[in-house]
C-alpha atoms as a PDB file:
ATOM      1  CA  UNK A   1     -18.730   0.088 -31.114  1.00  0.00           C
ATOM      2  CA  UNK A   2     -18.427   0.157 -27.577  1.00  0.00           C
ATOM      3  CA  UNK A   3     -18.117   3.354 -25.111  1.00  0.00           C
ATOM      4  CA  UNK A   4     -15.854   4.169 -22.341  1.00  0.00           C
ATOM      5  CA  UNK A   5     -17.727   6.120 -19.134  1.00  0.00           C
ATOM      6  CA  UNK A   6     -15.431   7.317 -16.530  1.00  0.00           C
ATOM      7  CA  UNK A   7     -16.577   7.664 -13.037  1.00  0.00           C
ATOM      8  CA  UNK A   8     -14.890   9.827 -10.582  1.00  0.00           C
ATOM      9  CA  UNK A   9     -14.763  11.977  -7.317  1.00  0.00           C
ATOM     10  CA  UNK A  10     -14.010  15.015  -7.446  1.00  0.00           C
ATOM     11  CA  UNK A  11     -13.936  18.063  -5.438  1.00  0.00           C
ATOM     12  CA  UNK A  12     -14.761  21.661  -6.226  1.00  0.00           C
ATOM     13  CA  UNK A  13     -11.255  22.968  -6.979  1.00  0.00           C
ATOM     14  CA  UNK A  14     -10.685  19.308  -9.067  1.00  0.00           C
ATOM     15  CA  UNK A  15      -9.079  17.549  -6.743  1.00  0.00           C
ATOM     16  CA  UNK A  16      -9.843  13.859  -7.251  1.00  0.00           C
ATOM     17  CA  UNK A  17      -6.681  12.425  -4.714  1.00  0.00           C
ATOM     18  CA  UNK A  18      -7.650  10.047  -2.040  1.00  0.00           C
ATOM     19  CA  UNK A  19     -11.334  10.066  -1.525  1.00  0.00           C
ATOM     20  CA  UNK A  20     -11.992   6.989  -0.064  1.00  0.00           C
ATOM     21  CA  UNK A  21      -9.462   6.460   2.558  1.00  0.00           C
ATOM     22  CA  UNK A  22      -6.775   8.644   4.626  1.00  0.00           C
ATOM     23  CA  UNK A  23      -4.089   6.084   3.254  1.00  0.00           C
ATOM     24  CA  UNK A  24      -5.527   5.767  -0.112  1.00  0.00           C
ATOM     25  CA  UNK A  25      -2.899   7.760  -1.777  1.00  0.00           C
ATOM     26  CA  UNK A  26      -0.826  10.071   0.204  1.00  0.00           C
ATOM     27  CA  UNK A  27       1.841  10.899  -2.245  1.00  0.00           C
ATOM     28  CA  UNK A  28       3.137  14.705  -2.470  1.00  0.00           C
ATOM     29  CA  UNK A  29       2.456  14.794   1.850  1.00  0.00           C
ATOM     30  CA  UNK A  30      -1.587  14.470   0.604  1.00  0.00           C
ATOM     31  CA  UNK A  31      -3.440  14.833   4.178  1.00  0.00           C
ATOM     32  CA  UNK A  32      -6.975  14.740   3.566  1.00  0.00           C
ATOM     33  CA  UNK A  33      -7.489  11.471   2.228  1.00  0.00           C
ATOM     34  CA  UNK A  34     -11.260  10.240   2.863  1.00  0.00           C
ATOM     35  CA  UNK A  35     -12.640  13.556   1.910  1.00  0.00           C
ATOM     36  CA  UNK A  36     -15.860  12.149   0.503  1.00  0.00           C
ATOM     37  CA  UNK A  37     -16.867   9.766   2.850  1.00  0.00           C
ATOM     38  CA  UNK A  38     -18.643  12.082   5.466  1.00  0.00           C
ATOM     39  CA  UNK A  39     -20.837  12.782   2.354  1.00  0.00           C
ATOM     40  CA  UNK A  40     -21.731   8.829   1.139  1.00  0.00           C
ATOM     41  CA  UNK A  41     -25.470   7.968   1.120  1.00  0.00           C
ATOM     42  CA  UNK A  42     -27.945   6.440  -0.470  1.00  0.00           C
ATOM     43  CA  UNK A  43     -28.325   8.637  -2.909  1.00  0.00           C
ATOM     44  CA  UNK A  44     -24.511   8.044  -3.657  1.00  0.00           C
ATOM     45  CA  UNK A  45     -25.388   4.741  -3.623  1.00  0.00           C
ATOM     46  CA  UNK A  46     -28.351   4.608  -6.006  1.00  0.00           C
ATOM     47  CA  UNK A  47     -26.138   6.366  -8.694  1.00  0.00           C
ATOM     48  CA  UNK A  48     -23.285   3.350  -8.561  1.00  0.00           C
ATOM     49  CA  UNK A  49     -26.001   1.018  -9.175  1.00  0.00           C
ATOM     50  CA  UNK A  50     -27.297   2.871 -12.030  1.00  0.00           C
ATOM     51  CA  UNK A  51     -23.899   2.546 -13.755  1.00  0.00           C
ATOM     52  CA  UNK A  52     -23.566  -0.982 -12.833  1.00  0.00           C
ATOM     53  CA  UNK A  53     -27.152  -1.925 -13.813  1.00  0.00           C
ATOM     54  CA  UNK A  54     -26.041  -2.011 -17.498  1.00  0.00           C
ATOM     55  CA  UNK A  55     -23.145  -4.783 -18.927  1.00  0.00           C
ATOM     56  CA  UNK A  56     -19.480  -3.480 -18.556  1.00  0.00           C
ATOM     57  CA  UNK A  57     -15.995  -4.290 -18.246  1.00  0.00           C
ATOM     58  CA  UNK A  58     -13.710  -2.806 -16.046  1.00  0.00           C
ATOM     59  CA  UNK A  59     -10.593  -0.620 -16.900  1.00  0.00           C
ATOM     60  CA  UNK A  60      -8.378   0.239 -14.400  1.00  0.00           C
ATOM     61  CA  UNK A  61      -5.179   2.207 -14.100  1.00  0.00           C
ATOM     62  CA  UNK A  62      -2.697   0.377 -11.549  1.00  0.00           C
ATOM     63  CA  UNK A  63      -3.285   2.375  -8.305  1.00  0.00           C
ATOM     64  CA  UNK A  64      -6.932   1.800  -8.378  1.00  0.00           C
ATOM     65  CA  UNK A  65      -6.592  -1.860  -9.583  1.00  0.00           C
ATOM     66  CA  UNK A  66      -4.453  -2.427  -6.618  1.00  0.00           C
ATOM     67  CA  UNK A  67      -6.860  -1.143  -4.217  1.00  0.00           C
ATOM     68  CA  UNK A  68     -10.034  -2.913  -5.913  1.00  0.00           C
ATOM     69  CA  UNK A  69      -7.942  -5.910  -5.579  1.00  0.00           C
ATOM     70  CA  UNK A  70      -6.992  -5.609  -2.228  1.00  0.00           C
ATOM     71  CA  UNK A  71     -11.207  -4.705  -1.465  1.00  0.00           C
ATOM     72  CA  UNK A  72     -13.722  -6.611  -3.763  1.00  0.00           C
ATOM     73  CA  UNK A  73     -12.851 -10.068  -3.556  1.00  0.00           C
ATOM     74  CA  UNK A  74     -12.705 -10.575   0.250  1.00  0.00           C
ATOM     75  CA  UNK A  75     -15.641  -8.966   0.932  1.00  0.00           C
ATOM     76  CA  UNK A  76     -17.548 -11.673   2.816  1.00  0.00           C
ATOM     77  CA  UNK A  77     -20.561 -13.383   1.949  1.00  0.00           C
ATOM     78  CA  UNK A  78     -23.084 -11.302   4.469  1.00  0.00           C
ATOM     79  CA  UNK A  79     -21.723  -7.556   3.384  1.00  0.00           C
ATOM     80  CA  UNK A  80     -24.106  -4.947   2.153  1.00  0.00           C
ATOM     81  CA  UNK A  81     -21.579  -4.784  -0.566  1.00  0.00           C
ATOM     82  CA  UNK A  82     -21.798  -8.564  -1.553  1.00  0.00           C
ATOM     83  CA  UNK A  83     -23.440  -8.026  -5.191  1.00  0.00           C
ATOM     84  CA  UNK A  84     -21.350  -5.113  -6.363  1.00  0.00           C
ATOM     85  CA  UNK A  85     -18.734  -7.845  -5.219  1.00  0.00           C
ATOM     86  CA  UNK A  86     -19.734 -10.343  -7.332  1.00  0.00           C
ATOM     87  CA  UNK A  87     -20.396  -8.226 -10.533  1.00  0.00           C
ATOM     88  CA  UNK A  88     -16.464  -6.627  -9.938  1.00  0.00           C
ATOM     89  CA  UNK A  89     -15.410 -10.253  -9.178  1.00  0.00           C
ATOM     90  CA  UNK A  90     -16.867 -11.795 -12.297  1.00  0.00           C
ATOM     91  CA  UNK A  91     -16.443  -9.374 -15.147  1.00  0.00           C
ATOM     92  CA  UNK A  92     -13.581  -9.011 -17.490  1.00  0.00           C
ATOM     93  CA  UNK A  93     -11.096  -6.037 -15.943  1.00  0.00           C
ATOM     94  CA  UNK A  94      -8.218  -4.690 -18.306  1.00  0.00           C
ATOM     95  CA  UNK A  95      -5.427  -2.787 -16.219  1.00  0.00           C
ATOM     96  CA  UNK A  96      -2.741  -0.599 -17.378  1.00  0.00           C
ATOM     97  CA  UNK A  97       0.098  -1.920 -15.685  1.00  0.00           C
ATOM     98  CA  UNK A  98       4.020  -2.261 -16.518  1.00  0.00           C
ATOM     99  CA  UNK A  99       3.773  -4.925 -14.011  1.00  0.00           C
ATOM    100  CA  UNK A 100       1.419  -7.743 -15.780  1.00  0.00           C
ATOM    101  CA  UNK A 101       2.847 -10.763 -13.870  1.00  0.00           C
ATOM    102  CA  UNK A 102       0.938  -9.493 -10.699  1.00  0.00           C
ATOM    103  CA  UNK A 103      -2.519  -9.246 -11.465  1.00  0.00           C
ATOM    104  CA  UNK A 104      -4.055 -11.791  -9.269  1.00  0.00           C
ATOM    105  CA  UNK A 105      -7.717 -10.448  -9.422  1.00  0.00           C
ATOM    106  CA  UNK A 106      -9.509 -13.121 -11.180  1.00  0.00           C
ATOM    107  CA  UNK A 107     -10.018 -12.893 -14.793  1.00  0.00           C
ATOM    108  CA  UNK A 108      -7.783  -9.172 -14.896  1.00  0.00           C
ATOM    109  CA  UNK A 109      -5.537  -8.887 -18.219  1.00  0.00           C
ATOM    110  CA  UNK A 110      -2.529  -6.122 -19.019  1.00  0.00           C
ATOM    111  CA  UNK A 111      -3.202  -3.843 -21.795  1.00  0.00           C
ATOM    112  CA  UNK A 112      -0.110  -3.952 -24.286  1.00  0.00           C
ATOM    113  CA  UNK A 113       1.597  -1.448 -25.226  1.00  0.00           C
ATOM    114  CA  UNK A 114       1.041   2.396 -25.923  1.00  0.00           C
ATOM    115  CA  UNK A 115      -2.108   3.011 -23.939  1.00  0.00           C
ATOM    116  CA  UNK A 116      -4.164   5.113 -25.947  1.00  0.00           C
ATOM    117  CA  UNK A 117      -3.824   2.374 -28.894  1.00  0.00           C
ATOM    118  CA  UNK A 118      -4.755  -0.699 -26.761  1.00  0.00           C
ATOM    119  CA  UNK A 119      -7.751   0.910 -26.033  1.00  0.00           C
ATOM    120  CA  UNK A 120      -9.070   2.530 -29.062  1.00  0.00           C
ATOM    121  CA  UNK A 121      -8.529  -1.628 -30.172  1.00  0.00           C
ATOM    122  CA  UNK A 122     -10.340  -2.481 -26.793  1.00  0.00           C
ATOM    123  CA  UNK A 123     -13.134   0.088 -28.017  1.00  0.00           C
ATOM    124  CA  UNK A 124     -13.079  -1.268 -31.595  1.00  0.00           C
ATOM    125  CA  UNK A 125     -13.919  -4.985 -30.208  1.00  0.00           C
ATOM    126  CA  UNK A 126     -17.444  -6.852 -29.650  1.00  0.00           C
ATOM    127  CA  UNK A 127     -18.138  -6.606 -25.772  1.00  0.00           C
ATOM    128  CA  UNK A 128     -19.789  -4.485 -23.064  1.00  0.00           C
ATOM    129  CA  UNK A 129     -18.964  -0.779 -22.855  1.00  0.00           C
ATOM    130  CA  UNK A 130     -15.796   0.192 -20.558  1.00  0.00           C
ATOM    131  CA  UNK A 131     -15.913   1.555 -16.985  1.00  0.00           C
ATOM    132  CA  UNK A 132     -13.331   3.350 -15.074  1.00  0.00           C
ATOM    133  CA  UNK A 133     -13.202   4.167 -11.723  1.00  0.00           C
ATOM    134  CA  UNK A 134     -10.765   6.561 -10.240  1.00  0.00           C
ATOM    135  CA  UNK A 135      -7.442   5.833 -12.373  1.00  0.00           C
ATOM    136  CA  UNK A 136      -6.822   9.585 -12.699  1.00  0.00           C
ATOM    137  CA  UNK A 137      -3.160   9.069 -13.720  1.00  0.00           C
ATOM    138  CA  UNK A 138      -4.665   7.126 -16.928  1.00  0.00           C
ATOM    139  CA  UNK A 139      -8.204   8.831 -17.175  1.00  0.00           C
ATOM    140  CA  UNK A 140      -5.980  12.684 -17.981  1.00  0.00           C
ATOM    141  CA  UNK A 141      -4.087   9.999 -20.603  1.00  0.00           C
ATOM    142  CA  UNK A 142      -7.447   9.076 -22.048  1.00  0.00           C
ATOM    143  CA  UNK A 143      -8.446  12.831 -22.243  1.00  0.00           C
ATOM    144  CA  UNK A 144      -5.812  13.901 -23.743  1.00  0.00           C
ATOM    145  CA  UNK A 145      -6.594  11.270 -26.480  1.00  0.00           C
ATOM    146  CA  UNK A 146     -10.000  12.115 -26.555  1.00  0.00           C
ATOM    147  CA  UNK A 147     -10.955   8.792 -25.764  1.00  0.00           C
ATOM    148  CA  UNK A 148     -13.584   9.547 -22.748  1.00  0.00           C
ATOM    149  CA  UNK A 149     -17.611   9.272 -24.526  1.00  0.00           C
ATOM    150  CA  UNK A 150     -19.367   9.611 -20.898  1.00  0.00           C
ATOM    151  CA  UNK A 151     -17.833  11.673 -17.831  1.00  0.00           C
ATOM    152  CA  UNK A 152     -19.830  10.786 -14.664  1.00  0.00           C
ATOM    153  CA  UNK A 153     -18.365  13.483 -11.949  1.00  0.00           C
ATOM    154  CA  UNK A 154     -19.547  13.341  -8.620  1.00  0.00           C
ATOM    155  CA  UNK A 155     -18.514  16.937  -7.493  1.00  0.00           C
ATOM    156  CA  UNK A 156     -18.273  17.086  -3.725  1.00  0.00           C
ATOM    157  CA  UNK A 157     -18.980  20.344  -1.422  1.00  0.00           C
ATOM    158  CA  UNK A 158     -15.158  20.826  -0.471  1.00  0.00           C
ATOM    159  CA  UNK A 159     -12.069  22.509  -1.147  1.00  0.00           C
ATOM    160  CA  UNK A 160      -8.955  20.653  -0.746  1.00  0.00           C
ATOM    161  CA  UNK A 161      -6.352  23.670  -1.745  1.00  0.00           C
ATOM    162  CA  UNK A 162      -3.599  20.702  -3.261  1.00  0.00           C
ATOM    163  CA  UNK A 163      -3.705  17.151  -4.332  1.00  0.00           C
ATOM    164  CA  UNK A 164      -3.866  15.094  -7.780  1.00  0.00           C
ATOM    165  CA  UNK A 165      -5.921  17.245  -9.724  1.00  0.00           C
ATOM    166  CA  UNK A 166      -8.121  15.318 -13.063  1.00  0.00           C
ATOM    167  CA  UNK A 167      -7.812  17.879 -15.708  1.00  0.00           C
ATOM    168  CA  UNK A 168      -4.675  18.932 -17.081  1.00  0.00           C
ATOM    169  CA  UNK A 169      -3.688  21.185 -19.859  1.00  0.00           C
ATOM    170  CA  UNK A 170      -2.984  18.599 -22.412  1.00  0.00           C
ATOM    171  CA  UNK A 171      -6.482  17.342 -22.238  1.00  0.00           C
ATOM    172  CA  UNK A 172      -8.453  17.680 -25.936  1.00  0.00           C
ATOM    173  CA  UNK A 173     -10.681  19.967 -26.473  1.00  0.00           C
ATOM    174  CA  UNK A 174     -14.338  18.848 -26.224  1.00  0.00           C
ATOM    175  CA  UNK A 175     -17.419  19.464 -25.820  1.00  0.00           C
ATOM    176  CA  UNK A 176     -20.213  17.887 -23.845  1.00  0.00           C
ATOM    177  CA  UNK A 177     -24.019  17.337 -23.481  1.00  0.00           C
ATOM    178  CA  UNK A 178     -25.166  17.429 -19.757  1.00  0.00           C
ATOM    179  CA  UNK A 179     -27.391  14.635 -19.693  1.00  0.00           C
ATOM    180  CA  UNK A 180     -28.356  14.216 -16.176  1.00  0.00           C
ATOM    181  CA  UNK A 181     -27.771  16.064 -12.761  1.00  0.00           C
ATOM    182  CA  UNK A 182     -28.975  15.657  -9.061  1.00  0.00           C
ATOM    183  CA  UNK A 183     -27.908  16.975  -5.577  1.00  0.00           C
ATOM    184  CA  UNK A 184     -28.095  14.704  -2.725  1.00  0.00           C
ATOM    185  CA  UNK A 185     -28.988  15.927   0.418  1.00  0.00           C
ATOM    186  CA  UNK A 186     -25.471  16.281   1.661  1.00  0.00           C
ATOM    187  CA  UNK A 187     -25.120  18.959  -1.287  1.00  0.00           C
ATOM    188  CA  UNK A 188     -23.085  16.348  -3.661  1.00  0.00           C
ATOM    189  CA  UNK A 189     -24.028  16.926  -7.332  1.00  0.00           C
ATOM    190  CA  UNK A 190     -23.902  13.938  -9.312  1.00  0.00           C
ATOM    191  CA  UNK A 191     -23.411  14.672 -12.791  1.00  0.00           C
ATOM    192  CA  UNK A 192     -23.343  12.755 -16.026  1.00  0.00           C
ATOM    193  CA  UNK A 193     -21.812  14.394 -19.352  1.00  0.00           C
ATOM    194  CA  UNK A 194     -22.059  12.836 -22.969  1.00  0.00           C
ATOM    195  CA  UNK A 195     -19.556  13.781 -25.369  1.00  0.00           C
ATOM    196  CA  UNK A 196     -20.832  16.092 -28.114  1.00  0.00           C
ATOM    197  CA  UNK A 197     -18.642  17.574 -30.571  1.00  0.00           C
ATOM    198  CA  UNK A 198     -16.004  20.121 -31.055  1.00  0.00           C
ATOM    199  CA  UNK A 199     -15.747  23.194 -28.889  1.00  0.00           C
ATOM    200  CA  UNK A 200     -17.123  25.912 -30.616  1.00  0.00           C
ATOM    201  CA  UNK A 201     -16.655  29.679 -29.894  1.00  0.00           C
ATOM    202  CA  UNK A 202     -18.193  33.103 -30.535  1.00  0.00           C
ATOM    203  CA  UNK A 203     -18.174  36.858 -29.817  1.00  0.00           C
ATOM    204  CA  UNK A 204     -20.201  39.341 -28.357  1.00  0.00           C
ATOM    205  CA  UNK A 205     -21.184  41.819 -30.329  1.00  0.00           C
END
């Protein structure tokens, strides 16, 4: 059975809004868009490769698909960026979209109705485990479902005060196995969390 690993930034007070760009996503009057980039570096580097060094498929919430779309397949042939270009380019990218007539990103398909369902079936199918990047609209969906196996935060140095935040009340109680943490030199921890079991509790005696 395949797994589904989500990969987000996020920053200390869980804000995971607009990261990567001031116009990213500036919904709600969000000003601080491109709050992680000061921070990128090889280190933030390495750790994208390591996720993309295994087989996957891509699943994508509409914002981020959008933006992917609008990126990976015009980067051109000389970029640094080339081969993460060609692995987003090639493989198989499922999208949760109401708007399924406008996915123009080679080989891209709609997941079908009620979200959570279409991808427990996606999970329940032969093929490479599931990636998501960013997609927080969809990834608090797949919480709350208790869909998520892997959790890769990348937990930046700042506080942001307001903005899109990734957990949300409704999301199911778990439990997780730390599996693997670093901090780069610009003070990012990268973190990767395996699902364990149930939340258990306790009392001091």
């Amino acid at each position: 059975m395949r797994k589904l690993t989500v990969s987000i930034f996020i920053s200390l007070d869980g804000v995971i809004q607009s990261p990567g760009a001031p116009t990213e996503d500036t919904s709600n009057e969000f000003r601080l868009g491109g709050w992680m980039v000061p921070y990128a570096d090889e280190a933030i580097g390495q750790n994208l490769w390591d996720m993309l060094s295994q087989p996957f498929e891509l699943l994508l919430g509409r914002n981020t698909y959008d933006i992917f779309a609008g990126y990976w397949p015009h980067v051109p042939a000389d970029s640094n960026s080339r081969a993460i270009a060609d692995l987003f380019n090639s493989v198989p990218k499922h999208v949760a979209t109401h708007r399924a007539d406008t996915l123009g990103w080679q080989n891209s398909h709609a997941l079908q109705g009620d979200l959570a369902d279409a991808i427990r079936a996606l999970l329940r199918e032969d093929g490479a485990d599931l990636l998501t990047f960013g997609s927080g609209e969809m990834v608090r969906q797949l919480l709350a479902a208790g869909l998520v196996d892997e959790l890769r935060l990348q937990v930046f140095p700042v506080m942001l005060g307001r903005g899109k935040r990734l957990f949300g009340d409704d999301a199911s109680a778990s439990a997780f196995t730390l599996a693997h943490s670093v901090s780069t030199p610009g003070s990012v921890l990268i973190t990767r969390y395996l699902r364990d079991s149930e939340v258990r509790t306790g009392e001091f005696e």
